[in-house]
Protein backbone atom coordinates (compact mmCIF):
# COMPACT_ATOMS: atom_id res chain seq x y z
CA UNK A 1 -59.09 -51.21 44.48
CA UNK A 2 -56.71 -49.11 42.22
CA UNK A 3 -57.01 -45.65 42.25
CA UNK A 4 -58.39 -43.85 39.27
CA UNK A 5 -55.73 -41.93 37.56
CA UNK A 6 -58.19 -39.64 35.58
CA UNK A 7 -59.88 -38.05 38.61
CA UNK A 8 -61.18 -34.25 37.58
CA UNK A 9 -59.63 -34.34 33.77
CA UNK A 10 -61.97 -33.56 31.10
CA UNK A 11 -60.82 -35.33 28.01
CA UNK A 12 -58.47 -37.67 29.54
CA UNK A 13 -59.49 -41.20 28.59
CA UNK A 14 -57.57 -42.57 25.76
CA UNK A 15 -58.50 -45.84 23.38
CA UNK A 16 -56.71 -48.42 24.50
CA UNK A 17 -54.95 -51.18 22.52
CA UNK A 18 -57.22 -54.12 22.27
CA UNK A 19 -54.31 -56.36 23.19
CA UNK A 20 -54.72 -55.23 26.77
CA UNK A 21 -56.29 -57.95 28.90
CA UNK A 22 -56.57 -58.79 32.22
CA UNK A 23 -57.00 -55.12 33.07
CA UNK A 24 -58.89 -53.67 35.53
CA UNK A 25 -62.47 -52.85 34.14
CA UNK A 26 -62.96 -49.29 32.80
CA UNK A 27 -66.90 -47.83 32.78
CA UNK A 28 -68.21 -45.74 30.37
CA UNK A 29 -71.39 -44.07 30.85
CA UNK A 30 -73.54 -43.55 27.10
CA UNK A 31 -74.14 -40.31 27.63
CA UNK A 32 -77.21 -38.58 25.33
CA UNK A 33 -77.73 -35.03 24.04
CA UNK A 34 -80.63 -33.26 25.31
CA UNK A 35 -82.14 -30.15 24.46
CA UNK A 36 -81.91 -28.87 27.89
CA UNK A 37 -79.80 -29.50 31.45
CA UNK A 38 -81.47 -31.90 33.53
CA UNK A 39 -81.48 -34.04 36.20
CA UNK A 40 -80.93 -37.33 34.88
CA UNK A 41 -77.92 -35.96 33.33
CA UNK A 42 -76.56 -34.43 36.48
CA UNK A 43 -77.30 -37.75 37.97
CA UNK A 44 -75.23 -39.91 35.53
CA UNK A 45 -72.54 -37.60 36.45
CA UNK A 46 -72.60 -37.74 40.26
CA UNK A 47 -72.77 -41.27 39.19
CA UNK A 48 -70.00 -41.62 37.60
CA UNK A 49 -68.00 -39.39 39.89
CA UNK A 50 -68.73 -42.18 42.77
CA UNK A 51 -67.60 -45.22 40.53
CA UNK A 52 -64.42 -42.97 39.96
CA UNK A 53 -64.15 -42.53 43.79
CA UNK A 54 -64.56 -46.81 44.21
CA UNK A 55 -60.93 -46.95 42.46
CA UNK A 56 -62.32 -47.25 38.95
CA UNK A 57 -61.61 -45.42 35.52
CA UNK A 58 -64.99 -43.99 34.28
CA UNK A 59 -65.97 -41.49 32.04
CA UNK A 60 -68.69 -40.39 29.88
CA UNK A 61 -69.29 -41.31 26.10
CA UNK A 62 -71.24 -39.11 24.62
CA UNK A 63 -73.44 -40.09 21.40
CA UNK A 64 -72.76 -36.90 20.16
CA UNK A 65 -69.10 -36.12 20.76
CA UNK A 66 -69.53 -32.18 20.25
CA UNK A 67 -72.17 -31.42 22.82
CA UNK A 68 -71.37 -30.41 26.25
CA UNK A 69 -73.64 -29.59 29.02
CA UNK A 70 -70.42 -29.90 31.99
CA UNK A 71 -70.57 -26.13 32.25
CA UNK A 72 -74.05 -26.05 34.07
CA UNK A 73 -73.76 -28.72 36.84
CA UNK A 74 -69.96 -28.50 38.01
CA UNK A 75 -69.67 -31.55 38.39
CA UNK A 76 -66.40 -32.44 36.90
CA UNK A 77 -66.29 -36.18 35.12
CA UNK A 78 -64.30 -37.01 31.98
CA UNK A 79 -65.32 -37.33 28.35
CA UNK A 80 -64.00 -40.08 26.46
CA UNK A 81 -61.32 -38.82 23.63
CA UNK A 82 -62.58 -41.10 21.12
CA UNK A 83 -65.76 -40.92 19.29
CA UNK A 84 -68.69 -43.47 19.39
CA UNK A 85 -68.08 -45.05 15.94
CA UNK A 86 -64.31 -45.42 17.24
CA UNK A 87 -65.73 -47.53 20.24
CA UNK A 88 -65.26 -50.59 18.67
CA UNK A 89 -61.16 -50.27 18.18
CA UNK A 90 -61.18 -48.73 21.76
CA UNK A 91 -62.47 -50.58 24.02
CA UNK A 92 -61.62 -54.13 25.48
CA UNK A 93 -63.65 -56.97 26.56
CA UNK A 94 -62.71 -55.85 30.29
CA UNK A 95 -64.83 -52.67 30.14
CA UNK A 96 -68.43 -52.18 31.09
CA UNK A 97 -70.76 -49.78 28.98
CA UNK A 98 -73.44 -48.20 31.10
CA UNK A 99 -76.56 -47.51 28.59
CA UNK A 100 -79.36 -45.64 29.32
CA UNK A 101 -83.28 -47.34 30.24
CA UNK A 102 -84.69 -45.24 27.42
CA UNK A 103 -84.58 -45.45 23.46
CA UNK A 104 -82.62 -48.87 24.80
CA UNK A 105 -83.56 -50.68 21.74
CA UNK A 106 -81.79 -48.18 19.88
CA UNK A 107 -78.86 -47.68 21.85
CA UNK A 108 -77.87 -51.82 22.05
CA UNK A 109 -77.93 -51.18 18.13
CA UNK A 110 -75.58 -48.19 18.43
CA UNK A 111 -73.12 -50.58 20.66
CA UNK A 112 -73.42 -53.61 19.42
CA UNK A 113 -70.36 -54.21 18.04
CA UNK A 114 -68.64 -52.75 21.11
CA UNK A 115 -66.36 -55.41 23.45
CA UNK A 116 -67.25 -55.50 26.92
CA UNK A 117 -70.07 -55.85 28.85
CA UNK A 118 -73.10 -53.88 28.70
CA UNK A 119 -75.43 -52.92 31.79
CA UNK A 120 -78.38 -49.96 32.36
CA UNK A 121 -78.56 -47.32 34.69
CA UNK A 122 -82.36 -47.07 35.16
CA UNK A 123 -83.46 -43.87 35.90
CA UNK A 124 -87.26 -44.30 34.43
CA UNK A 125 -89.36 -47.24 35.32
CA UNK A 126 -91.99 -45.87 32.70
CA UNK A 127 -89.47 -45.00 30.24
CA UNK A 128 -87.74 -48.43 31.18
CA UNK A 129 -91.49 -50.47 30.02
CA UNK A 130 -91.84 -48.48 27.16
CA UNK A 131 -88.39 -49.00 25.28
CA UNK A 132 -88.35 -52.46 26.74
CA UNK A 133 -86.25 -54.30 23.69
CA UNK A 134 -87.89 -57.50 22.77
CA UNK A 135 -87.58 -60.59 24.62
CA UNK A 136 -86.04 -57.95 27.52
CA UNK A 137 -82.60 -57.09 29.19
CA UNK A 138 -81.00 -60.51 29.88
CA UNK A 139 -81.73 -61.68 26.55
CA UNK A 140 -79.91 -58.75 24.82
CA UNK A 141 -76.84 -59.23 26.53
CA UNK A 142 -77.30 -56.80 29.63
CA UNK A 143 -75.20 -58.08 32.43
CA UNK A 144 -76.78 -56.26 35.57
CA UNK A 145 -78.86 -53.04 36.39
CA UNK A 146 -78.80 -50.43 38.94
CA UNK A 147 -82.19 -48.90 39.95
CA UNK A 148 -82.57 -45.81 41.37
CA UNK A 149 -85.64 -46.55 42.96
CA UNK A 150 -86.79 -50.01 44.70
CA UNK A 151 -89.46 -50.12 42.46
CA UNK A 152 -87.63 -49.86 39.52
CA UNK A 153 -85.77 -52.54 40.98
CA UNK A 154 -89.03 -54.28 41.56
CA UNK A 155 -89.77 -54.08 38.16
CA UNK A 156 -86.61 -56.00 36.43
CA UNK A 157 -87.29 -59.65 37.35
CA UNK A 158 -90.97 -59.17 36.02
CA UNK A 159 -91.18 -57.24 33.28
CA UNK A 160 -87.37 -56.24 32.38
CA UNK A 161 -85.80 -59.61 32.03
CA UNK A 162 -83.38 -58.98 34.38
CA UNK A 163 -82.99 -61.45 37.51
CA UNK A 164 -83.69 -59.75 40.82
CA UNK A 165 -80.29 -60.76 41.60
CA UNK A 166 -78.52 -58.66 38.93
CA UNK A 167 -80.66 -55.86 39.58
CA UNK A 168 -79.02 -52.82 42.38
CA UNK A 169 -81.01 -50.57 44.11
CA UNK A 170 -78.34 -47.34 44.20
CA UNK A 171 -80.11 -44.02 45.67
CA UNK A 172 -79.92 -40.75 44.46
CA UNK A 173 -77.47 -38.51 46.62
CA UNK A 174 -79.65 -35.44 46.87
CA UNK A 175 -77.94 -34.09 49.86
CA UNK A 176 -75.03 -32.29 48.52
CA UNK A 177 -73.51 -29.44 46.77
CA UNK A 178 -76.05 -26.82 47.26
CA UNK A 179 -78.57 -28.82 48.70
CA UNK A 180 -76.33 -29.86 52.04
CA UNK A 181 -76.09 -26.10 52.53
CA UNK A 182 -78.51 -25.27 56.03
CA UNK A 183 -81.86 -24.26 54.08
CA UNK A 184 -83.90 -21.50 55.00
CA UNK A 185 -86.08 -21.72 58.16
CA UNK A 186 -89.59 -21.99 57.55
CA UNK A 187 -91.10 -19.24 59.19
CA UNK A 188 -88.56 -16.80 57.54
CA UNK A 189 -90.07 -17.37 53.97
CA UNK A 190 -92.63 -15.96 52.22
CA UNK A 191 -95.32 -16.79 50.62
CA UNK A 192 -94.88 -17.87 46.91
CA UNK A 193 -95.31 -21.01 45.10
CA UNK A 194 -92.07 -22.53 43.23
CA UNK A 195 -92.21 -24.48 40.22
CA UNK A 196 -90.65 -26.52 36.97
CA UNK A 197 -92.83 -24.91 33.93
CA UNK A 198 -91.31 -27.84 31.36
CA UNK A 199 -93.15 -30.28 33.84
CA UNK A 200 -96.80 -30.73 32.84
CA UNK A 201 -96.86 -27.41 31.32
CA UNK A 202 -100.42 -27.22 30.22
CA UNK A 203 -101.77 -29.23 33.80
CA UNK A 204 -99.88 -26.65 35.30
CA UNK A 205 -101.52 -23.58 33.99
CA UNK A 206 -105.23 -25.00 34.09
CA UNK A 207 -103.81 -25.52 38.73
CA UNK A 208 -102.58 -21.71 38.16
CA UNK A 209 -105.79 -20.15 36.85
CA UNK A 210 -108.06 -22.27 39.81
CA UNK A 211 -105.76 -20.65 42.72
CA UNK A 212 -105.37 -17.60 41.26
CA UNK A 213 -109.05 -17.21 40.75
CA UNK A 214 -108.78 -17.28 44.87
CA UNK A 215 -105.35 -15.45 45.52
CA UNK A 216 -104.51 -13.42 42.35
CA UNK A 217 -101.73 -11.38 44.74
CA UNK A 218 -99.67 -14.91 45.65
CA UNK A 219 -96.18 -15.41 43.45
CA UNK A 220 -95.35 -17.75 41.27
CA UNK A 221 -91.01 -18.55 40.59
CA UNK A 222 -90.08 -20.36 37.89
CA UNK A 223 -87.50 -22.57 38.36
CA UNK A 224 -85.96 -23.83 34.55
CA UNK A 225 -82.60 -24.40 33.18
CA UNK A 226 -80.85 -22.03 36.17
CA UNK A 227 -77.72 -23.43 37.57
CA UNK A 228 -78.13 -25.16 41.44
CA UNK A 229 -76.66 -22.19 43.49
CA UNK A 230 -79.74 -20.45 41.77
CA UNK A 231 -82.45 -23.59 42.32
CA UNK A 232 -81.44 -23.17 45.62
CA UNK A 233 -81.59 -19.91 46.39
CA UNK A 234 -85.08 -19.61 44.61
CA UNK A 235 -86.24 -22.29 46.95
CA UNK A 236 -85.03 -20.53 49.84
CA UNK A 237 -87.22 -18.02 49.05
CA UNK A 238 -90.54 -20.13 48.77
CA UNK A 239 -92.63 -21.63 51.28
CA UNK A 240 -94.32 -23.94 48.90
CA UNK A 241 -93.42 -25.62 45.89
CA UNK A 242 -95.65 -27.34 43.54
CA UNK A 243 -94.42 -30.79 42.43
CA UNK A 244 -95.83 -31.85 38.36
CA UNK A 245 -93.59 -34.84 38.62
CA UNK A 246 -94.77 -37.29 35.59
CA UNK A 247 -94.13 -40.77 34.94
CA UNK A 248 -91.09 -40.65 37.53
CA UNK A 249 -88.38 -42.68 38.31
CA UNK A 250 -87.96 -41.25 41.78
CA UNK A 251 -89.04 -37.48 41.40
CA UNK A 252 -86.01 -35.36 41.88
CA UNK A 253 -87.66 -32.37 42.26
CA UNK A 254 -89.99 -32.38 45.14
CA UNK A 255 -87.23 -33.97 47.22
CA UNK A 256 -84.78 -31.23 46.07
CA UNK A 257 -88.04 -28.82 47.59
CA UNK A 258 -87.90 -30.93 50.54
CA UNK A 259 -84.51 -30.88 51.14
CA UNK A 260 -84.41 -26.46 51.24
CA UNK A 261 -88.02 -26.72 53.72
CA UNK A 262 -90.46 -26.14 51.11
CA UNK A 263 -94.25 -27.56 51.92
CA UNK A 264 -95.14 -29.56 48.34
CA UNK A 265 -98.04 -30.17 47.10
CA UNK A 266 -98.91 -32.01 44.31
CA UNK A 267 -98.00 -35.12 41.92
CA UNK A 268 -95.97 -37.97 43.33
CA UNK A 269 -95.25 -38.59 39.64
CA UNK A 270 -95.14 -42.44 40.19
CA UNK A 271 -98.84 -43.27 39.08
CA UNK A 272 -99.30 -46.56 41.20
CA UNK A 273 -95.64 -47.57 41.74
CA UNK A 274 -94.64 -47.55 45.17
CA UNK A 275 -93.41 -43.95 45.78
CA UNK A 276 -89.58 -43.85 46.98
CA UNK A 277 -90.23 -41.28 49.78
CA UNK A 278 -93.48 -39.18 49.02
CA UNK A 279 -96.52 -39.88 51.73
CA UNK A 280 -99.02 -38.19 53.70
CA UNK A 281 -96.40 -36.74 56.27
CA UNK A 282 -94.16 -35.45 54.20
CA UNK A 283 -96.67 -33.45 51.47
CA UNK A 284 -99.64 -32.46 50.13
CA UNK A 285 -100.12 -35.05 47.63
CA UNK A 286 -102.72 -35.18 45.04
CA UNK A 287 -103.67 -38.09 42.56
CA UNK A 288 -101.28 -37.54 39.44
CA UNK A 289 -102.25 -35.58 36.74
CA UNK A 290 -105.62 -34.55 38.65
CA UNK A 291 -106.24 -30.38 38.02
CA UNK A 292 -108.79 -30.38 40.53
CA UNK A 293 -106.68 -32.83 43.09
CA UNK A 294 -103.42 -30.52 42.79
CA UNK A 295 -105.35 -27.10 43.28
CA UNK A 296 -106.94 -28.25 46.11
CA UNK A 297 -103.89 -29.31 47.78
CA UNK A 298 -102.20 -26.20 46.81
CA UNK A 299 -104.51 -23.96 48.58
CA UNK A 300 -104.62 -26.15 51.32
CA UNK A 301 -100.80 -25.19 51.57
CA UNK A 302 -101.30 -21.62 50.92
CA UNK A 303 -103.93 -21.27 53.75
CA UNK A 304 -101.32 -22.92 56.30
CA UNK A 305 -98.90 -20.89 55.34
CA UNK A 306 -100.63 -17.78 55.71
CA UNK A 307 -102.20 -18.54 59.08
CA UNK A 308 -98.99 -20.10 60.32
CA UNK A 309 -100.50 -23.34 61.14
CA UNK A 310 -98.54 -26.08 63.08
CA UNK A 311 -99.55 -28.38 60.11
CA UNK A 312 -97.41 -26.85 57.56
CA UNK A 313 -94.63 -26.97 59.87
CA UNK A 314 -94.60 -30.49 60.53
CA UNK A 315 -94.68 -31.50 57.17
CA UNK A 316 -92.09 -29.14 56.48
CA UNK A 317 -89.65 -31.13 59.26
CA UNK A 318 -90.58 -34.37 57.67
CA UNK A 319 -89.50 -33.35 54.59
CA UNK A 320 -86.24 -33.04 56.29
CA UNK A 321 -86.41 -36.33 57.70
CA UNK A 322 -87.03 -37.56 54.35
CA UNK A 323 -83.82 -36.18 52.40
CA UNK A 324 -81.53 -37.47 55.16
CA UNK A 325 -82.49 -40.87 53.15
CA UNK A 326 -80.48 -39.94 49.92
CA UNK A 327 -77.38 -38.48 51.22
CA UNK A 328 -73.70 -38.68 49.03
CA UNK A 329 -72.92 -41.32 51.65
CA UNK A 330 -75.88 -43.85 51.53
CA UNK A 331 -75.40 -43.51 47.16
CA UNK A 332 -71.73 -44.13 47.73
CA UNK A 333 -72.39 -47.29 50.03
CA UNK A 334 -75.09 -48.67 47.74
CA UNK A 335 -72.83 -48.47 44.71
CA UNK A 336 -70.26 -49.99 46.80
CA UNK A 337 -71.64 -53.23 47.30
CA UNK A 338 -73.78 -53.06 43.98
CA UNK A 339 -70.31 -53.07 42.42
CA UNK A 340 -68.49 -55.66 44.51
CA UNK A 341 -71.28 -58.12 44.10
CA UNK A 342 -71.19 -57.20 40.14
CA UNK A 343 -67.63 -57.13 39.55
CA UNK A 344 -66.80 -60.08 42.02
CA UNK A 345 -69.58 -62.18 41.31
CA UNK A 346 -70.89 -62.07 44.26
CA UNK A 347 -68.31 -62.97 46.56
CA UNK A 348 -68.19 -61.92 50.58
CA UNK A 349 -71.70 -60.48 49.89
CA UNK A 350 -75.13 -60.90 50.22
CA UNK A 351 -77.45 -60.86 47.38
CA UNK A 352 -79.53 -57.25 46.52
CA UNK A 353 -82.84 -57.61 48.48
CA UNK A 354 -86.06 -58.54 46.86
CA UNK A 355 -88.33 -55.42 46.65
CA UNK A 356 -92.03 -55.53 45.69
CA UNK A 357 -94.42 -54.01 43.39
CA UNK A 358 -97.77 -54.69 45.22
CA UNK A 359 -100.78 -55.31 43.11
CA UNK A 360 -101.00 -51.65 41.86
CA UNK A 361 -98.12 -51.98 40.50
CA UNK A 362 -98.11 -54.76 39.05
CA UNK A 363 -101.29 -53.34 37.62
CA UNK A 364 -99.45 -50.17 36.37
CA UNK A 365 -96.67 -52.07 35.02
CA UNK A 366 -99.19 -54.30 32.58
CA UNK A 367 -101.11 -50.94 31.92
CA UNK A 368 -97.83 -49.27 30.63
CA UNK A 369 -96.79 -52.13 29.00
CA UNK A 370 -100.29 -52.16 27.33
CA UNK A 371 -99.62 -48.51 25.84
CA UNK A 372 -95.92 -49.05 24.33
CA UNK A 373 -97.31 -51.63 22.45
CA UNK A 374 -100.01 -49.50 20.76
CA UNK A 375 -97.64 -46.65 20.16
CA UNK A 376 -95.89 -46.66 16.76
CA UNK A 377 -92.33 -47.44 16.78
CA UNK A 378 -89.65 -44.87 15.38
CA UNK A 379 -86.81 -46.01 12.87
CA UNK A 380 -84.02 -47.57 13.96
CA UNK A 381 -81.93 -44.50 13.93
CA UNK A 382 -80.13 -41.99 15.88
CA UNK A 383 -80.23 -39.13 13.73
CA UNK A 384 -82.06 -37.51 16.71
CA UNK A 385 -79.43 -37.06 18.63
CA UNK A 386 -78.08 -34.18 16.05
CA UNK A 387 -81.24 -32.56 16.90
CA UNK A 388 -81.25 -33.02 20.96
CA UNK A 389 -83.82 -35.52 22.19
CA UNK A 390 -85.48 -38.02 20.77
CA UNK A 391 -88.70 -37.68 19.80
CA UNK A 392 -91.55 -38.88 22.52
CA UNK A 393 -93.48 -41.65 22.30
CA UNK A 394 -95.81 -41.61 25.16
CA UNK A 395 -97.12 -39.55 27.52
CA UNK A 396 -94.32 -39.86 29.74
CA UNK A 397 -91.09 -37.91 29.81
């Protein structure tokens, strides 16, 4: 494959005349404002750094060309020069638009009368349900998805309207930057709990007050809208960190925990979706969104942390074990052959594997469905995005 010739510019891609055919496909990633950093962001942009590293031109397009969040993550990808409403005169029927799994009904109206070929980056099976566009992906004209967790993956061929074989399981690379540094050894930190405050705020205050009632003296670190050098280094410090994951795609966080020897405790954050990683050997997990559940489990933890039992240790290695699953490498491979298969239809490989939902959740699937279709459905319109994020329409964010 070529070698991409905007590597590390900011601002480098320009239009291109529509005359051009025959090229070698360009991606674009539709890249939303938010109110906040956050992980799915930083995700989109390791993302698209990888499909830059395959030998491919990608960059970022953001809905809102004068908002910039590059400055927090460091990760350097390029912005497209041209606006969204100048999409149509600059791009060519060779180029592939990566849209986002949420608001999607809104955002095939916003590129609709783009050239190319559209796909989704999944990074929210709830959110992906919920803004389900009628009659689902295939039928709107999206080419191929990549999942970011198997059952996300799982979910496309039942209830996205996507073809199992057009759907890519591509994992998150967790290990890296800060997080590939050697963490902290377990024994060497103190006692403290670590935690996202935006996450479940009001769950998360009823868990404080019930352990606090018991250990009023134990510290609590808030970990919100810090750059990574500083997530990890407040990590380091922790022996436990309490997960509020909600209505998860793959639950960044806890892993992130994992990955600098926290002991978590808490919310999966999958409901009944087959979890990606979390189980009884790597955590201290508690039925989502259950008060009583997640305190319990959180003393648990602070009890084996303060008599230095074995327990806490071993679930503390495991959640080693478990990161080594998502390293830069593994992503990189996965979006390899997602890539070749999509881009070569197929040829020289074999086809994505068929993963499965089980009958919880298929269960939780019909149950979310169930809600987005009580829930009353915004405007057609993206004056949101002036404003940061669009508005909510569930419970799940």
């Amino acid at each position: 494959m070529p070698t991409s010739r905007l590597a590390g510019r900011a601002d480098a891609f320009t239009p291109r005349d529509r005359s051009d055919r025959g090229v070698h496909p360009r991606f674009f990633l539709l890249y939303p404002p938010r109110r906040q950093p956050g992980g799915g962001h930083k995700q989109m942009r390791l993302l698209a750094q990888n499909i830059s590293r395959l030998g491919y031109e990608c960059a970022l397009l953001r809905v809102d060309p004068t908002w910039d969040d590059g400055g927090y993550y460091g990760i350097d990808v390029p912005y497209t020069a041209f606006a969204p409403d100048a999409a149509p005169r600059s791009l060519v029927s060779s180029d592939v638009v990566l849209l986002p799994e949420y608001r999607l009904d809104y955002f095939l109206d916003f590129a609709r009368a783009w050239p190319g070929r559209k796909a989704v980056y999944a990074q929210g099976g709830f959110l992906a349900l919920r803004d389900r566009p009628a009659k689902g992906y295939r039928a709107n004209g999206i080419e191929f998805v990549i999942a970011v967790s198997p059952y996300i993956a799982a979910l496309a061929p039942f209830y996205l309207g996507m073809g199992s074989g057009r759907t890519h399981y591509v994992p998150y690379p967790v290990v890296r930057g800060p997080f590939a540094a050697p963490a902290a050894a377990f024994e060497t930190k103190r006692l403290a709990i670590a935690f996202m405050p935006r996450k479940l705020p009001d769950l998360i205050q009823k868990i404080r007050d019930r352990v606090q009632g018991r250990w009023p003296d134990v510290p609590w670190i808030e970990i919100d809208g810090v750059a990574e050098q500083e997530v990890v280094r407040r990590l380091d410090e922790a022996a436990i960190f309490l997960s509020t994951q909600n209505g998860e795609g793959f639950g960044l966080p806890a892993v992130e925990a994992m990955s600098r020897g926290c002991l978590v405790a808490g919310y999966p954050g999958s409901g009944l979706f087959p979890h990606p990683y979390a189980n009884r050997r790597n955590g201290l997990w508690a039925r989502d969104r259950s008060v009583r559940g997640a305190a319990s489990q959180l003393l648990r933890a602070i009890d084996w942390v303060r008599m230095r039992d074995r327990r806490a240790d071993s679930l503390s290695a495991e959640g080693h074990r478990t990161v080594e699953r998502y390293t830069p490498t593994n992503a990189f491979e996965a979006l390899r052959s997602a890539l070749t298969f999509v881009m070569e239809s197929g040829i020289g490989e074999k086809r994505p594997p068929r993963y499965r939902l089980g009958l919880l959740g298929h269960f939780q699937a019909l149950r979310a469905l169930q809600v987005s279709r009580g829930l009353r459905r915004h405007p057609a319109s993206l004056d949101w995005a002036r404003e940061g994020e669009p508005p909510a329409r569930s419970g799940y964010r």
